[in-house]
N, C-alpha and C. Protein backbone atom coordinates (compact mmCIF):
# COMPACT_ATOMS: atom_id res chain seq x y z
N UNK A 1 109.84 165.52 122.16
CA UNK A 1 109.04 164.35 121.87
C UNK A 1 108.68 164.36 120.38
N UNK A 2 108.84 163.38 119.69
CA UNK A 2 109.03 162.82 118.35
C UNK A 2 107.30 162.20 118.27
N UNK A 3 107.04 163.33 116.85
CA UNK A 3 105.33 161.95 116.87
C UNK A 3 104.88 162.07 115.50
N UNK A 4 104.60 161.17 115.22
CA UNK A 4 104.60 161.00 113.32
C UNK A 4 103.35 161.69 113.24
N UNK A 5 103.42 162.24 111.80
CA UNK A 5 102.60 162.93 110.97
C UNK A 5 101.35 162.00 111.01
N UNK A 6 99.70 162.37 111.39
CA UNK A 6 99.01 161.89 110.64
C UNK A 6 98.28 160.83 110.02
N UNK A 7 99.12 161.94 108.76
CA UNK A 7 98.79 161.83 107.11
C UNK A 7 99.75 160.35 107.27
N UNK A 8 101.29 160.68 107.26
CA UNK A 8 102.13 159.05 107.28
C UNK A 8 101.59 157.42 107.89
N UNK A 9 101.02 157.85 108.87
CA UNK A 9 100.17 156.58 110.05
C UNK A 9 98.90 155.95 108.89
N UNK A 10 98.22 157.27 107.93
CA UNK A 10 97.29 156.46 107.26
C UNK A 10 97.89 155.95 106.07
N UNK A 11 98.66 156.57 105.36
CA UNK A 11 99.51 155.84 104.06
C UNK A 11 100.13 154.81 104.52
N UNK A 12 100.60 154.49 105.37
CA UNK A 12 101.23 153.52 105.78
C UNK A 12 99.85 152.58 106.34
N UNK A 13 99.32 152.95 106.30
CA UNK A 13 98.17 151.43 106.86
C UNK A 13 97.62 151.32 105.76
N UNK A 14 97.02 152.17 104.73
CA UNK A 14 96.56 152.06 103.91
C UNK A 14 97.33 151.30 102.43
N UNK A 15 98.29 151.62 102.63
CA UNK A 15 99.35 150.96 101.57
C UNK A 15 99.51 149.29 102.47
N UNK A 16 99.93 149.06 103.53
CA UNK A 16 99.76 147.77 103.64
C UNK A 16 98.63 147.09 103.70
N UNK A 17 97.72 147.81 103.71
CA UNK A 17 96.26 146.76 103.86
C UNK A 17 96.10 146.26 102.18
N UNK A 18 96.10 147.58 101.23
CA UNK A 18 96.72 147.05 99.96
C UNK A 18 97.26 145.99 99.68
N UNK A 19 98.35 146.17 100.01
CA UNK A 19 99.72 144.77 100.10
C UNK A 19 98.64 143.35 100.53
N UNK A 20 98.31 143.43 101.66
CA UNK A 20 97.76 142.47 101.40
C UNK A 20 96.68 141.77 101.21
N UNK A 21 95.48 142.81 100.69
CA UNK A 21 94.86 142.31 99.73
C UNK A 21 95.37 141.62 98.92
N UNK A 22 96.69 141.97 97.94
CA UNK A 22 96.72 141.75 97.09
C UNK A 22 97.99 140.51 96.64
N UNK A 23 98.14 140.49 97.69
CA UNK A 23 99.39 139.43 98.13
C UNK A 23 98.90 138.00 99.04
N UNK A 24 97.52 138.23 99.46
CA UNK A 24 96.65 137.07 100.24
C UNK A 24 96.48 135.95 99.19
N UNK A 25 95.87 136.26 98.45
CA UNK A 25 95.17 135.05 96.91
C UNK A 25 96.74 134.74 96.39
N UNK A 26 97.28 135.34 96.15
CA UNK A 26 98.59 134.65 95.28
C UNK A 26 99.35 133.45 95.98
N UNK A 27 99.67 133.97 97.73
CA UNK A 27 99.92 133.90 98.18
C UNK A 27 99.86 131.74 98.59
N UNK A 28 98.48 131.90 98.60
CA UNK A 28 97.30 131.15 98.77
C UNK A 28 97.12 130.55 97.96
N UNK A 29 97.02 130.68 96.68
CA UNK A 29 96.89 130.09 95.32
C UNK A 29 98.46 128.94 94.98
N UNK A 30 99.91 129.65 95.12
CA UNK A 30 100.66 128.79 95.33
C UNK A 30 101.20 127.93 96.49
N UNK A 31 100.53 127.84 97.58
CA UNK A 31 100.56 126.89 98.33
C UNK A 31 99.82 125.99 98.49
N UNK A 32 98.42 126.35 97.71
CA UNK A 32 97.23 125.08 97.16
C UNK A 32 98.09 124.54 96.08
N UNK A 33 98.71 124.97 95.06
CA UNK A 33 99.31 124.22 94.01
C UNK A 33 100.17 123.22 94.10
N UNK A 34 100.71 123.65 95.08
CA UNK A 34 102.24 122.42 96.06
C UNK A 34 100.99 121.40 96.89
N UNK A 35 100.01 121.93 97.43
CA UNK A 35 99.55 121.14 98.48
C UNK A 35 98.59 119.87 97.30
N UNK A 36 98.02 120.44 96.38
CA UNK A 36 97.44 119.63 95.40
C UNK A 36 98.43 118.76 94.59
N UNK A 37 99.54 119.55 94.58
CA UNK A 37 100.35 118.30 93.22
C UNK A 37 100.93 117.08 93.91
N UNK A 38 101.30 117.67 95.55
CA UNK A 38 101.66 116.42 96.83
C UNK A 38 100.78 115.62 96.86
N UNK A 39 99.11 115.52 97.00
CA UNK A 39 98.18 114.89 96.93
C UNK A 39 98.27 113.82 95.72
N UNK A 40 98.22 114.57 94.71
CA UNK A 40 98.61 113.80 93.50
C UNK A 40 100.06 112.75 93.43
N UNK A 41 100.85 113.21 93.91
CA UNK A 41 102.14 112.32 94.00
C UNK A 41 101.52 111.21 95.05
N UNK A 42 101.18 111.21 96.31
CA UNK A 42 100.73 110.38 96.82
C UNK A 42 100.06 109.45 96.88
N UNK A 43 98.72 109.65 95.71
CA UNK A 43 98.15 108.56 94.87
C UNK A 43 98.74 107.98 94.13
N UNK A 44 99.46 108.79 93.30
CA UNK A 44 100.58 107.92 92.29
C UNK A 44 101.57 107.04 92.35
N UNK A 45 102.05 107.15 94.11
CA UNK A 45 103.06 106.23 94.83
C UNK A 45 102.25 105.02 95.38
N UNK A 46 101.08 105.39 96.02
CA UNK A 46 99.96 104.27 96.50
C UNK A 46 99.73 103.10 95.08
N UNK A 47 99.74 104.01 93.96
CA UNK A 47 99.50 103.19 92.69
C UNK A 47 99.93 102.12 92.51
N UNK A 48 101.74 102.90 92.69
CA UNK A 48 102.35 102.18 92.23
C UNK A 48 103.19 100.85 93.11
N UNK A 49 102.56 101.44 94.25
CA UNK A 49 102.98 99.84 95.12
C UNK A 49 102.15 99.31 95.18
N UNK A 50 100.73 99.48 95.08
CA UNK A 50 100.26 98.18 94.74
C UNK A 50 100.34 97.17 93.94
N UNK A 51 100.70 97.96 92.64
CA UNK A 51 100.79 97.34 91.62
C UNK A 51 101.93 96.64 91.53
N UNK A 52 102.92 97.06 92.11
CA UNK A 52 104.30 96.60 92.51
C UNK A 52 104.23 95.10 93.91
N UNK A 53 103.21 95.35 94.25
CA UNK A 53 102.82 94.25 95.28
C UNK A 53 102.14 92.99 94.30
N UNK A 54 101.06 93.72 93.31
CA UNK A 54 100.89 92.89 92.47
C UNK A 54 101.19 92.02 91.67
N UNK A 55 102.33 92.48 91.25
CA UNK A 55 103.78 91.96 90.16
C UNK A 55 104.45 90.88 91.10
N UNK A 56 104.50 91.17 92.41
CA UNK A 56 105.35 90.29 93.01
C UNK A 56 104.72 89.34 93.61
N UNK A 57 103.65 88.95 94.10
CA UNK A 57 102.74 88.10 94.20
C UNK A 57 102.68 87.30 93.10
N UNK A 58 102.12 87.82 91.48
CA UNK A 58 102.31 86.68 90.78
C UNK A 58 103.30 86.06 90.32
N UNK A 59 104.73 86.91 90.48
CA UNK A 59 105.93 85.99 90.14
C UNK A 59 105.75 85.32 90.83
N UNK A 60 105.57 85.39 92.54
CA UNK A 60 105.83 84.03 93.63
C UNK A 60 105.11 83.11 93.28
N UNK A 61 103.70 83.07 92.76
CA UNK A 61 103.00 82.05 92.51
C UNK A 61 103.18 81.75 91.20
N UNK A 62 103.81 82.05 90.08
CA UNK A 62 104.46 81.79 88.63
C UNK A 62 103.76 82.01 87.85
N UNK A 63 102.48 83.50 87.86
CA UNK A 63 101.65 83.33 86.96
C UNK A 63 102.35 84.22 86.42
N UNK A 64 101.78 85.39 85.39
CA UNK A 64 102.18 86.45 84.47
C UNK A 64 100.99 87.39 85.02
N UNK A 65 101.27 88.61 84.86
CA UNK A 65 100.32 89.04 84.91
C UNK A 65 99.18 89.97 83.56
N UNK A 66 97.67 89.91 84.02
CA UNK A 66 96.73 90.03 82.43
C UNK A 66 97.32 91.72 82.13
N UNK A 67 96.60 91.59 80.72
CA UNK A 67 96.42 93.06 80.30
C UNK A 67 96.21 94.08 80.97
N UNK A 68 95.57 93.85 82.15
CA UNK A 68 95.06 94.84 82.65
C UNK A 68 96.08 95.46 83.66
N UNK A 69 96.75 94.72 84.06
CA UNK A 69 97.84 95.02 84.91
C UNK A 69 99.10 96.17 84.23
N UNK A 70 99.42 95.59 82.89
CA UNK A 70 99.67 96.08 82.13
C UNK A 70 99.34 97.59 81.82
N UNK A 71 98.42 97.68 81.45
CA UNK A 71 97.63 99.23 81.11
C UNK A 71 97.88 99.84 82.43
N UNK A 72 97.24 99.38 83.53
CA UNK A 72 97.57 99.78 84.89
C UNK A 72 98.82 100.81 85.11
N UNK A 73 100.06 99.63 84.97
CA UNK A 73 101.32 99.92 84.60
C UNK A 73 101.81 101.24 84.31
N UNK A 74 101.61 100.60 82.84
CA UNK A 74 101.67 102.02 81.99
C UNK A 74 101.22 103.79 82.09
N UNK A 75 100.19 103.19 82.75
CA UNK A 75 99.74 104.84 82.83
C UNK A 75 100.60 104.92 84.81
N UNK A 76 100.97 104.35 85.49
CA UNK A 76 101.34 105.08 87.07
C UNK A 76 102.98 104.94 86.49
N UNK A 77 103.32 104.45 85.18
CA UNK A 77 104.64 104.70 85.26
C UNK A 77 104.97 106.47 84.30
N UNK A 78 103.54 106.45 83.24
CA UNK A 78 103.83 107.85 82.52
C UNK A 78 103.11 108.52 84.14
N UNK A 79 102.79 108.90 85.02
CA UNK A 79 102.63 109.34 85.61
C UNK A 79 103.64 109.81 86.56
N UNK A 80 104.56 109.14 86.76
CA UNK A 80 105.70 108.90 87.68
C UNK A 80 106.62 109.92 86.37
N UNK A 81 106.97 109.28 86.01
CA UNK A 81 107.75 110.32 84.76
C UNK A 81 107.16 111.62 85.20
N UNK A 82 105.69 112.12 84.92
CA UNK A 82 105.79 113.73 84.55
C UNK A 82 105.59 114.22 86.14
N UNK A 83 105.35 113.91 87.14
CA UNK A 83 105.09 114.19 88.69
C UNK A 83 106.58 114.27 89.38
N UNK A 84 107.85 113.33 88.62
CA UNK A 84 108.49 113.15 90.13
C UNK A 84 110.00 113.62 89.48
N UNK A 85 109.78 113.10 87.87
CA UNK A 85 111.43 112.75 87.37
C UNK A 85 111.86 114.18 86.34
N UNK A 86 113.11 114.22 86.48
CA UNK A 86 113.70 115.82 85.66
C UNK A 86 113.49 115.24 84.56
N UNK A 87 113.10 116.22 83.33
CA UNK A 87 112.88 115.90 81.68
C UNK A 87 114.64 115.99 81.34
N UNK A 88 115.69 116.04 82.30
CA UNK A 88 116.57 116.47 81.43
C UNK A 88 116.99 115.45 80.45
N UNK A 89 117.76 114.53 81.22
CA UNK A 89 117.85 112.99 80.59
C UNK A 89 117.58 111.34 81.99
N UNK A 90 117.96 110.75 81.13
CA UNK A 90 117.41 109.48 81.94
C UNK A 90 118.46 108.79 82.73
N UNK A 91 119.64 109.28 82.42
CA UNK A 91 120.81 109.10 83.49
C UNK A 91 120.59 110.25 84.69
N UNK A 92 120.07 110.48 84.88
CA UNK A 92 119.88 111.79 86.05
C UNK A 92 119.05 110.36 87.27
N UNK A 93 118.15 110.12 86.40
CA UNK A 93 117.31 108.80 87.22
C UNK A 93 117.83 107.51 86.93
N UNK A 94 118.36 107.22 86.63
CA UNK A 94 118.90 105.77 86.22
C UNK A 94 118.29 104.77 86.76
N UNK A 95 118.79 104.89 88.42
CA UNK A 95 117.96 103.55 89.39
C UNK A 95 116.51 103.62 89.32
N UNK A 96 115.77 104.05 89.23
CA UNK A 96 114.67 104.16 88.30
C UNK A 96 113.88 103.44 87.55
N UNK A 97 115.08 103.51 85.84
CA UNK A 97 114.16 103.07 85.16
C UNK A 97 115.40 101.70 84.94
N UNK A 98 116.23 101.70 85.85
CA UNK A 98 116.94 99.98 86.20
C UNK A 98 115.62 99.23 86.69
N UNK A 99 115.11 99.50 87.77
CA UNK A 99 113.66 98.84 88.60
C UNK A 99 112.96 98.33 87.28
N UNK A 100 112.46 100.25 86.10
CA UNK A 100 111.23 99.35 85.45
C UNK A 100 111.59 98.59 84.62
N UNK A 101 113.12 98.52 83.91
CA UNK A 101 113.80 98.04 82.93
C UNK A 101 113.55 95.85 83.29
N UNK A 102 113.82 96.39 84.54
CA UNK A 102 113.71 94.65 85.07
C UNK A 102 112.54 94.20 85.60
N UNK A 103 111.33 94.92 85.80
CA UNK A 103 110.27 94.29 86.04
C UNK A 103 109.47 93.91 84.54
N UNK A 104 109.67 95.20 83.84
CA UNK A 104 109.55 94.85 82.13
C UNK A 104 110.32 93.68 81.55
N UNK A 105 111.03 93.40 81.78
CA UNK A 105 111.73 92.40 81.26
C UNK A 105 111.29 91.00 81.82
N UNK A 106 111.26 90.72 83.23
CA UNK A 106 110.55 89.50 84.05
C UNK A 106 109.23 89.52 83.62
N UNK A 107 108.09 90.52 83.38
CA UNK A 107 107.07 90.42 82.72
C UNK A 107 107.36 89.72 81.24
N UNK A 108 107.94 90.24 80.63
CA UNK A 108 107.99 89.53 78.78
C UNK A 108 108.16 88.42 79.02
């Protein structure tokens, strides 16, 4: 009959309780970071269909839309850029910035 040392039964518990002390918070820390930046993408998509609901409402009725829409704009589209799209180049996204290329343009 075979029966472990001990001394081995406590290094071995003692080294994993270690482990994960110390592997719990990290652990934890990058799955809040994914779970927070998703949160954030999700507002930023809510943003941007409204605002995209907005745009299309006043074409149907033939107004333009104010400044404010504008600014609006601008910041859920630099938002969209640094949350969703690769920095490599802008052909990677193309259909993209085809969408904002032509809603920018029906706005002017």
């Amino acid at each position: 009959m075979s029966t472990t040392h001990p001394l081995t039964i406590a290094l071995i518990a003692a080294g994993s309780s270690l482990l994960a002390i110390l592997l719990t918070p990290l652990l934890q820390h990058h799955f809040w970071r994914y779970q927070k930046r998703d949160e954030i993408r999700l507002a930023t998509i809510k943003d941007f269909n409204g605002l995209t609901s907005q745009f299309i409402a006043d074409f149907l009725w033939g107004t333009k839309p104010g400044a404010g829409w504008f600014k609006a704009f601008n910041v859920v589209c630099g938002e969209i850029e640094v949350l969703f799209l690769v920095r490599s180049s802008r052909s990677s996204y193309s259909p993209f910035w085809w969408i904002l290329s032509a809603i920018d343009m029906a706005a002017a």
